[in-house]
N, C-alpha and C. Protein backbone atom coordinates (compact mmCIF):
# COMPACT_ATOMS: atom_id res chain seq x y z
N UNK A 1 114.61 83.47 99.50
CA UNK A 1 113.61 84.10 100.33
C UNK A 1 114.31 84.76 101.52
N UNK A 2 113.78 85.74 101.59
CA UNK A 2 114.53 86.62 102.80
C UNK A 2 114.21 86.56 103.92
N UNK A 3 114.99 86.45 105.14
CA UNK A 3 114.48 85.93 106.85
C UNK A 3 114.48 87.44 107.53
N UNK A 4 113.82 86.77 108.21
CA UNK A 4 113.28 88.26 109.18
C UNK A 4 113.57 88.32 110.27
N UNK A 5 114.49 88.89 111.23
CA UNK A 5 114.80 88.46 112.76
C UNK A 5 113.27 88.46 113.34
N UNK A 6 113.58 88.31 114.43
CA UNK A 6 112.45 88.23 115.31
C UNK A 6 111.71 89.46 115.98
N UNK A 7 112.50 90.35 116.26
CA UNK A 7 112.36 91.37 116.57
C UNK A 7 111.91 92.29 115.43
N UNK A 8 112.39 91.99 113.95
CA UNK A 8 111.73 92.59 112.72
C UNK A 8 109.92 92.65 112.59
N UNK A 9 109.97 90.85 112.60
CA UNK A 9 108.53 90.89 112.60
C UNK A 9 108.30 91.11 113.68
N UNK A 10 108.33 91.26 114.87
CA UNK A 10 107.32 92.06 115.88
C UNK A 10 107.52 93.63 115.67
N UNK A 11 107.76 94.16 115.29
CA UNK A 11 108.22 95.65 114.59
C UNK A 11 107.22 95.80 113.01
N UNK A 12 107.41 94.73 112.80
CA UNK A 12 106.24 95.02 111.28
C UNK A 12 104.85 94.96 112.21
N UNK A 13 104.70 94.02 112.72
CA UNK A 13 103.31 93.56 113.35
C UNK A 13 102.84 94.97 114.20
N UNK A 14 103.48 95.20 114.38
CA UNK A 14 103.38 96.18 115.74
C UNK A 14 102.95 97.43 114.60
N UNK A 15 103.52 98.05 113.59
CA UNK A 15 103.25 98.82 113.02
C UNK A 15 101.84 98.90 111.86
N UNK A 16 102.09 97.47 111.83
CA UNK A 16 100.34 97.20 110.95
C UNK A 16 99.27 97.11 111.90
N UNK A 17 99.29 96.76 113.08
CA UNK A 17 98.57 97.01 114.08
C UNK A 17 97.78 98.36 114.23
N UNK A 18 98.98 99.18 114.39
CA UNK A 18 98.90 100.64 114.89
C UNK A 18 98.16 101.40 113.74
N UNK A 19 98.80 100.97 112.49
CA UNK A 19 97.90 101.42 111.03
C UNK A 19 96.80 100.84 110.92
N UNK A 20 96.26 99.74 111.15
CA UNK A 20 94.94 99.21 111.24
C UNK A 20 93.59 99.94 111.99
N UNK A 21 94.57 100.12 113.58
CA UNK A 21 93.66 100.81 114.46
C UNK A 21 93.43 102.24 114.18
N UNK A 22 94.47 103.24 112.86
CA UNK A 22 93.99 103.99 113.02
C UNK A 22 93.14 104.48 111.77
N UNK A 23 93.00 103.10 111.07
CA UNK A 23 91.85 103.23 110.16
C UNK A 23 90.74 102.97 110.56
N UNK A 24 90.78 102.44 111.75
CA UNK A 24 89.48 101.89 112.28
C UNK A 24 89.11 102.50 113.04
N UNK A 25 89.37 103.70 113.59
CA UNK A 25 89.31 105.02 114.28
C UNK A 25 88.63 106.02 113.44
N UNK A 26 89.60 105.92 112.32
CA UNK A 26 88.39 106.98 111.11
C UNK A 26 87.05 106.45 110.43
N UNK A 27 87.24 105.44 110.81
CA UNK A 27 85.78 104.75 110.11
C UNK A 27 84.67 105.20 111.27
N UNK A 28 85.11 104.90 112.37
CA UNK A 28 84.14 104.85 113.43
C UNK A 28 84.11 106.55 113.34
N UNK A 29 84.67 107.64 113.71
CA UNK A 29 84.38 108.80 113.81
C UNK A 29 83.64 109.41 112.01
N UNK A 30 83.99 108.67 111.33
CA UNK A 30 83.11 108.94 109.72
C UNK A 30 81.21 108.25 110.54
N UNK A 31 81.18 107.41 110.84
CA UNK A 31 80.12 106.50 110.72
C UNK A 31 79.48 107.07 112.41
N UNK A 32 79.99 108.01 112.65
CA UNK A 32 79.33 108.93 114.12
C UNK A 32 79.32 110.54 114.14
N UNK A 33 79.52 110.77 112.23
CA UNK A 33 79.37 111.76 111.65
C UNK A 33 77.91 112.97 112.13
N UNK A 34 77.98 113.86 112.17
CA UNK A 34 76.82 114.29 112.61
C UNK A 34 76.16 114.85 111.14
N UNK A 35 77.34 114.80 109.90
CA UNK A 35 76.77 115.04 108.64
C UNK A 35 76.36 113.75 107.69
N UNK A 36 76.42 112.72 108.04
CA UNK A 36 76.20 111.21 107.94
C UNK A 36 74.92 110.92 107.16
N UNK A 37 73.82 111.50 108.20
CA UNK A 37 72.59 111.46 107.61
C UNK A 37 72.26 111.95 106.73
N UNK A 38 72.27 113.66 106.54
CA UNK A 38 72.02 114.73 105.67
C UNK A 38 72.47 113.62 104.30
N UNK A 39 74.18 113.95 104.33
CA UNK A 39 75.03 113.21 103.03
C UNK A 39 74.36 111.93 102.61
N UNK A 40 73.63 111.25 103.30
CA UNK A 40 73.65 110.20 102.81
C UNK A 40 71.55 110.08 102.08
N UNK A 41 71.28 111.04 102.97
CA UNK A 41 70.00 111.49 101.85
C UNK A 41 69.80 112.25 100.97
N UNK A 42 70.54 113.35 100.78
CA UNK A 42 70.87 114.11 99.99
C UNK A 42 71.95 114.18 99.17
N UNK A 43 72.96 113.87 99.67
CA UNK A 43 74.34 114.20 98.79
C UNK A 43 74.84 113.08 97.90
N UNK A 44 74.42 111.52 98.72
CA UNK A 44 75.12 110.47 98.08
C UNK A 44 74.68 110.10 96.39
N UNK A 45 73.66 109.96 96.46
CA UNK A 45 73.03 109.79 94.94
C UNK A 45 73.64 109.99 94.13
N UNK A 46 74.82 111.56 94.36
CA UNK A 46 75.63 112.22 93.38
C UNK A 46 77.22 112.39 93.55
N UNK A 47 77.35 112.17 95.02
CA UNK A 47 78.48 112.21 95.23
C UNK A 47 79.23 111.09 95.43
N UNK A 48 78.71 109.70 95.81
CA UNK A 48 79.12 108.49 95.39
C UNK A 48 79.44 108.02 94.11
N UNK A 49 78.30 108.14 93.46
CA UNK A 49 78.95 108.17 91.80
C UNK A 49 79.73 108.80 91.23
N UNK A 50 79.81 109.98 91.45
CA UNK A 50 80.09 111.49 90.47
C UNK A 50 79.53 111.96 89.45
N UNK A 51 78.02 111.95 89.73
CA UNK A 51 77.29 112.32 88.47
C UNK A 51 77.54 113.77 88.88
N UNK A 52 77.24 113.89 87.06
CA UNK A 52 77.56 115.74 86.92
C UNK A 52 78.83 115.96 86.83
N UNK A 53 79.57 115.51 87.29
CA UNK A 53 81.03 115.73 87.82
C UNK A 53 81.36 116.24 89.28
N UNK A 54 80.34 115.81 90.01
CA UNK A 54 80.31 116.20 91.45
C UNK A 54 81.77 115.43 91.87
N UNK A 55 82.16 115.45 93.11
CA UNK A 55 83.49 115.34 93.53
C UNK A 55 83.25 113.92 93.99
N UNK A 56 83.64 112.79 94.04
CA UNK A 56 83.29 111.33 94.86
C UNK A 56 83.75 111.69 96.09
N UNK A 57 83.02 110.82 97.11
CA UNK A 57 82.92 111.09 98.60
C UNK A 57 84.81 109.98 98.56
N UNK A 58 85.68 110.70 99.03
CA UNK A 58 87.06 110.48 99.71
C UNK A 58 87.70 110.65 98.60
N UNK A 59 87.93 110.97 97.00
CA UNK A 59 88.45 111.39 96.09
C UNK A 59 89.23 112.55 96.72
N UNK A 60 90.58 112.56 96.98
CA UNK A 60 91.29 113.47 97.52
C UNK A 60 91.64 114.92 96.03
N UNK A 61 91.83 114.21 95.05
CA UNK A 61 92.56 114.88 94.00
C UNK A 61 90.94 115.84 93.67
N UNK A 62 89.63 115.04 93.14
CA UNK A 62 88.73 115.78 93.31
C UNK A 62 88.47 117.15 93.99
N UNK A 63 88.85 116.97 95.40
CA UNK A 63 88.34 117.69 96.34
C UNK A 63 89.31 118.86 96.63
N UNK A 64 90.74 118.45 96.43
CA UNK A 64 91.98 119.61 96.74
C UNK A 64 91.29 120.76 96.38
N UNK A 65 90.99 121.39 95.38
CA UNK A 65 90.72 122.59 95.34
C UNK A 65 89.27 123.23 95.68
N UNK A 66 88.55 122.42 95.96
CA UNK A 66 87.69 122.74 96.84
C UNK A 66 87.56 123.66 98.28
N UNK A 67 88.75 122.65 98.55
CA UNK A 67 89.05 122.74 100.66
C UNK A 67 89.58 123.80 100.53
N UNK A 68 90.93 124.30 99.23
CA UNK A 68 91.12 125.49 99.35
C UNK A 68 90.58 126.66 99.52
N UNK A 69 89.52 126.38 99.10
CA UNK A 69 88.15 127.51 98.80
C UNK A 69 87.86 127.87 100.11
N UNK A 70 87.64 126.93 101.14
CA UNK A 70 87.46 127.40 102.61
C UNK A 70 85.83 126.69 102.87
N UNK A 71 85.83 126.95 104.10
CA UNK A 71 84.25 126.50 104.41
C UNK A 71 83.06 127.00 103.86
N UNK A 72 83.10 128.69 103.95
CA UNK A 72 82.34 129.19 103.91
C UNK A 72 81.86 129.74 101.97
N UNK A 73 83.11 129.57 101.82
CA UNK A 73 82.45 129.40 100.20
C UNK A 73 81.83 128.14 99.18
N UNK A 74 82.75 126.92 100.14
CA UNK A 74 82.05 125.55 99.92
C UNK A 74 80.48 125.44 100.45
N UNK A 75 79.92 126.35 101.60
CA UNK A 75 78.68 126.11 101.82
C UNK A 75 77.91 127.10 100.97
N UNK A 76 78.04 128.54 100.43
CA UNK A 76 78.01 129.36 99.59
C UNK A 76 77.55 128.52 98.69
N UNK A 77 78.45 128.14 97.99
CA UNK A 77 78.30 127.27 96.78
C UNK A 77 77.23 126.06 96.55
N UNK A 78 77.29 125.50 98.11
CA UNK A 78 75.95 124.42 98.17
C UNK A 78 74.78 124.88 98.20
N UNK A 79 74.68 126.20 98.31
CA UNK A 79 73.03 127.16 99.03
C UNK A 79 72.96 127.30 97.44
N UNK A 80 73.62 127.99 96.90
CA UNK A 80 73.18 127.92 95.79
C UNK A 80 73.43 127.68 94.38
N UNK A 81 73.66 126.11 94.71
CA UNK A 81 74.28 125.49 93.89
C UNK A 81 75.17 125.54 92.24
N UNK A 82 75.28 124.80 91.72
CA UNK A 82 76.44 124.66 90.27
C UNK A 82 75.46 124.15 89.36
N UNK A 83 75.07 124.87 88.34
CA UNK A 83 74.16 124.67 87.09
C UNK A 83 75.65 124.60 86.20
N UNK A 84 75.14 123.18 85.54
CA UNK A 84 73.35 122.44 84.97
C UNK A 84 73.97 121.53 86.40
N UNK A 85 74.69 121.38 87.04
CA UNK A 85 74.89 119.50 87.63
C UNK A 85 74.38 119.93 89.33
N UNK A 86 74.83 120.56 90.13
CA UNK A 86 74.54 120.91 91.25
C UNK A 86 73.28 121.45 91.52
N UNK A 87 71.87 120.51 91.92
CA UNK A 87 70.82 121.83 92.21
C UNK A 87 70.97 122.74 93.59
N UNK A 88 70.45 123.75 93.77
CA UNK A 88 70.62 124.54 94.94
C UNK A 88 70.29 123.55 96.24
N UNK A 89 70.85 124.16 97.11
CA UNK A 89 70.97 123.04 98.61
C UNK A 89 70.75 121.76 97.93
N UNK A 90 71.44 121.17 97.27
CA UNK A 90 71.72 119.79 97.13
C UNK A 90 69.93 118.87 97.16
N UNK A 91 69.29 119.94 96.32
CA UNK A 91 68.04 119.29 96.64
C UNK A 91 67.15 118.96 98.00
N UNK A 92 68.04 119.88 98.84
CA UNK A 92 67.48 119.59 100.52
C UNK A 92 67.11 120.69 100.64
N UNK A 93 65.86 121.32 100.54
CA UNK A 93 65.40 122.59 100.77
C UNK A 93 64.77 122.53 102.30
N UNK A 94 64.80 121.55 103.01
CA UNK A 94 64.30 121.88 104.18
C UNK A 94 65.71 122.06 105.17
N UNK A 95 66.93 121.68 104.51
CA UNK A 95 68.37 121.85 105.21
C UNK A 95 68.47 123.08 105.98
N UNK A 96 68.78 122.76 106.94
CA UNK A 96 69.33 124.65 108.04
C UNK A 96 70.80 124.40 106.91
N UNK A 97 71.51 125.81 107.34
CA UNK A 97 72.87 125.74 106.85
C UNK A 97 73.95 125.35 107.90
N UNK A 98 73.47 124.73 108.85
CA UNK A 98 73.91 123.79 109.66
C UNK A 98 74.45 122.29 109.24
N UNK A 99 72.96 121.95 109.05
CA UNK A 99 72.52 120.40 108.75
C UNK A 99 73.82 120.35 106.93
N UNK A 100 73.62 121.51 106.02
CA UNK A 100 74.58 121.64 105.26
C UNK A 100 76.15 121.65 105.47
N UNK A 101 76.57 122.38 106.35
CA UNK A 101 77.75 122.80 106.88
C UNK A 101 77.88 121.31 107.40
N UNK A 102 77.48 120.54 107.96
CA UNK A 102 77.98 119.29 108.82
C UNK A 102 78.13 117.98 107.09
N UNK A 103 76.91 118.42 106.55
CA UNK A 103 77.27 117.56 105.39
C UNK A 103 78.61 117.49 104.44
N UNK A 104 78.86 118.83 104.44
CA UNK A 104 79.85 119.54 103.95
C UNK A 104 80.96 118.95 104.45
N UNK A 105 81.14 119.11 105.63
CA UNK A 105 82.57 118.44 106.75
C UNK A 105 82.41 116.94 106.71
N UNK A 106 81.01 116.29 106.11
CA UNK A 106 81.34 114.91 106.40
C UNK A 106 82.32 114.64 105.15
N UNK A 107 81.96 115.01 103.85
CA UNK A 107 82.71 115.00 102.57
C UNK A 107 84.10 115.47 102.87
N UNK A 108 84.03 116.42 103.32
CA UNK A 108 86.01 116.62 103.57
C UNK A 108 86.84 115.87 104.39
N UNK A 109 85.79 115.08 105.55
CA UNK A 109 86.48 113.91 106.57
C UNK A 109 86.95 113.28 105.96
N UNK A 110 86.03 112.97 105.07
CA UNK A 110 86.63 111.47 104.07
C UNK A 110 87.44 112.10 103.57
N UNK A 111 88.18 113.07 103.05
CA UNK A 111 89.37 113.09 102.50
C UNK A 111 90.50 113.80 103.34
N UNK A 112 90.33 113.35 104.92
CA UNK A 112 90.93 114.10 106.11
C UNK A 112 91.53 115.14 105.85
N UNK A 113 90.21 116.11 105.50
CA UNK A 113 90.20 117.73 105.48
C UNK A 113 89.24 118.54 106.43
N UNK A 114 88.09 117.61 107.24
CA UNK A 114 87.37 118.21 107.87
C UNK A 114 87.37 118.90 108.85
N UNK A 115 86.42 119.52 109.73
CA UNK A 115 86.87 119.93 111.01
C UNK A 115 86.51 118.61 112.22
N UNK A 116 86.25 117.91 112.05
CA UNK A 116 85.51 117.01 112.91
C UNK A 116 86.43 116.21 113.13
């Protein structure tokens, strides 16, 4: 079994610390999302699972070519959605393209691509 100076483990500790807090930083700025709500009445149903083949909410490999696409064609694309699996505005027809656009950025947070 291998020994660890002392100064090692306060150097590991210190660094799992720092990685801890800064997962716990993205949780809290995910969960003070201003697209939080929208996503989670509208979007999750499909994007938690991946029905259709929708992208899963923090699936990085999913989403890469998405983000490439840019904002404004990712919201494009949500207005009027991907037949047969995507209905138009994500089934939120009372959505501004605001309330969309923020839903939009909450899905790319989770795969720290957003603007937020």
């Amino acid at each position: 079994m291998r020994k660890f100076s002392r100064v090692q483990v306060l150097v590991l500790v210190g660094l799992t610390t720092i990685a801890l807090i800064g997962c716990a930083e993205q949780e809290t700025d995910l969960t003070e999302h201003p697209g939080l709500q929208t996503y989670t009445k509208y979007c999750a149903s499909c994007h938690n699972a991946g029905i259709a083949d929708a992208p899963k909410l923090g699936d990085r490999d999913k989403w890469q070519w998405r983000v490439s696409k840019g904002p404004d064609a990712l919201l494009q694309t949500t207005i009027d959605g991907i037949p047969p699996g995507m209905p138009k505005k994500g089934m939120c027809m009372s959505c501004s393209d605001e309330q969309l656009v923020d839903a939009i950025d909450y899905m790319l947070a989770a795969v720290g691509a957003g603007a937020s």
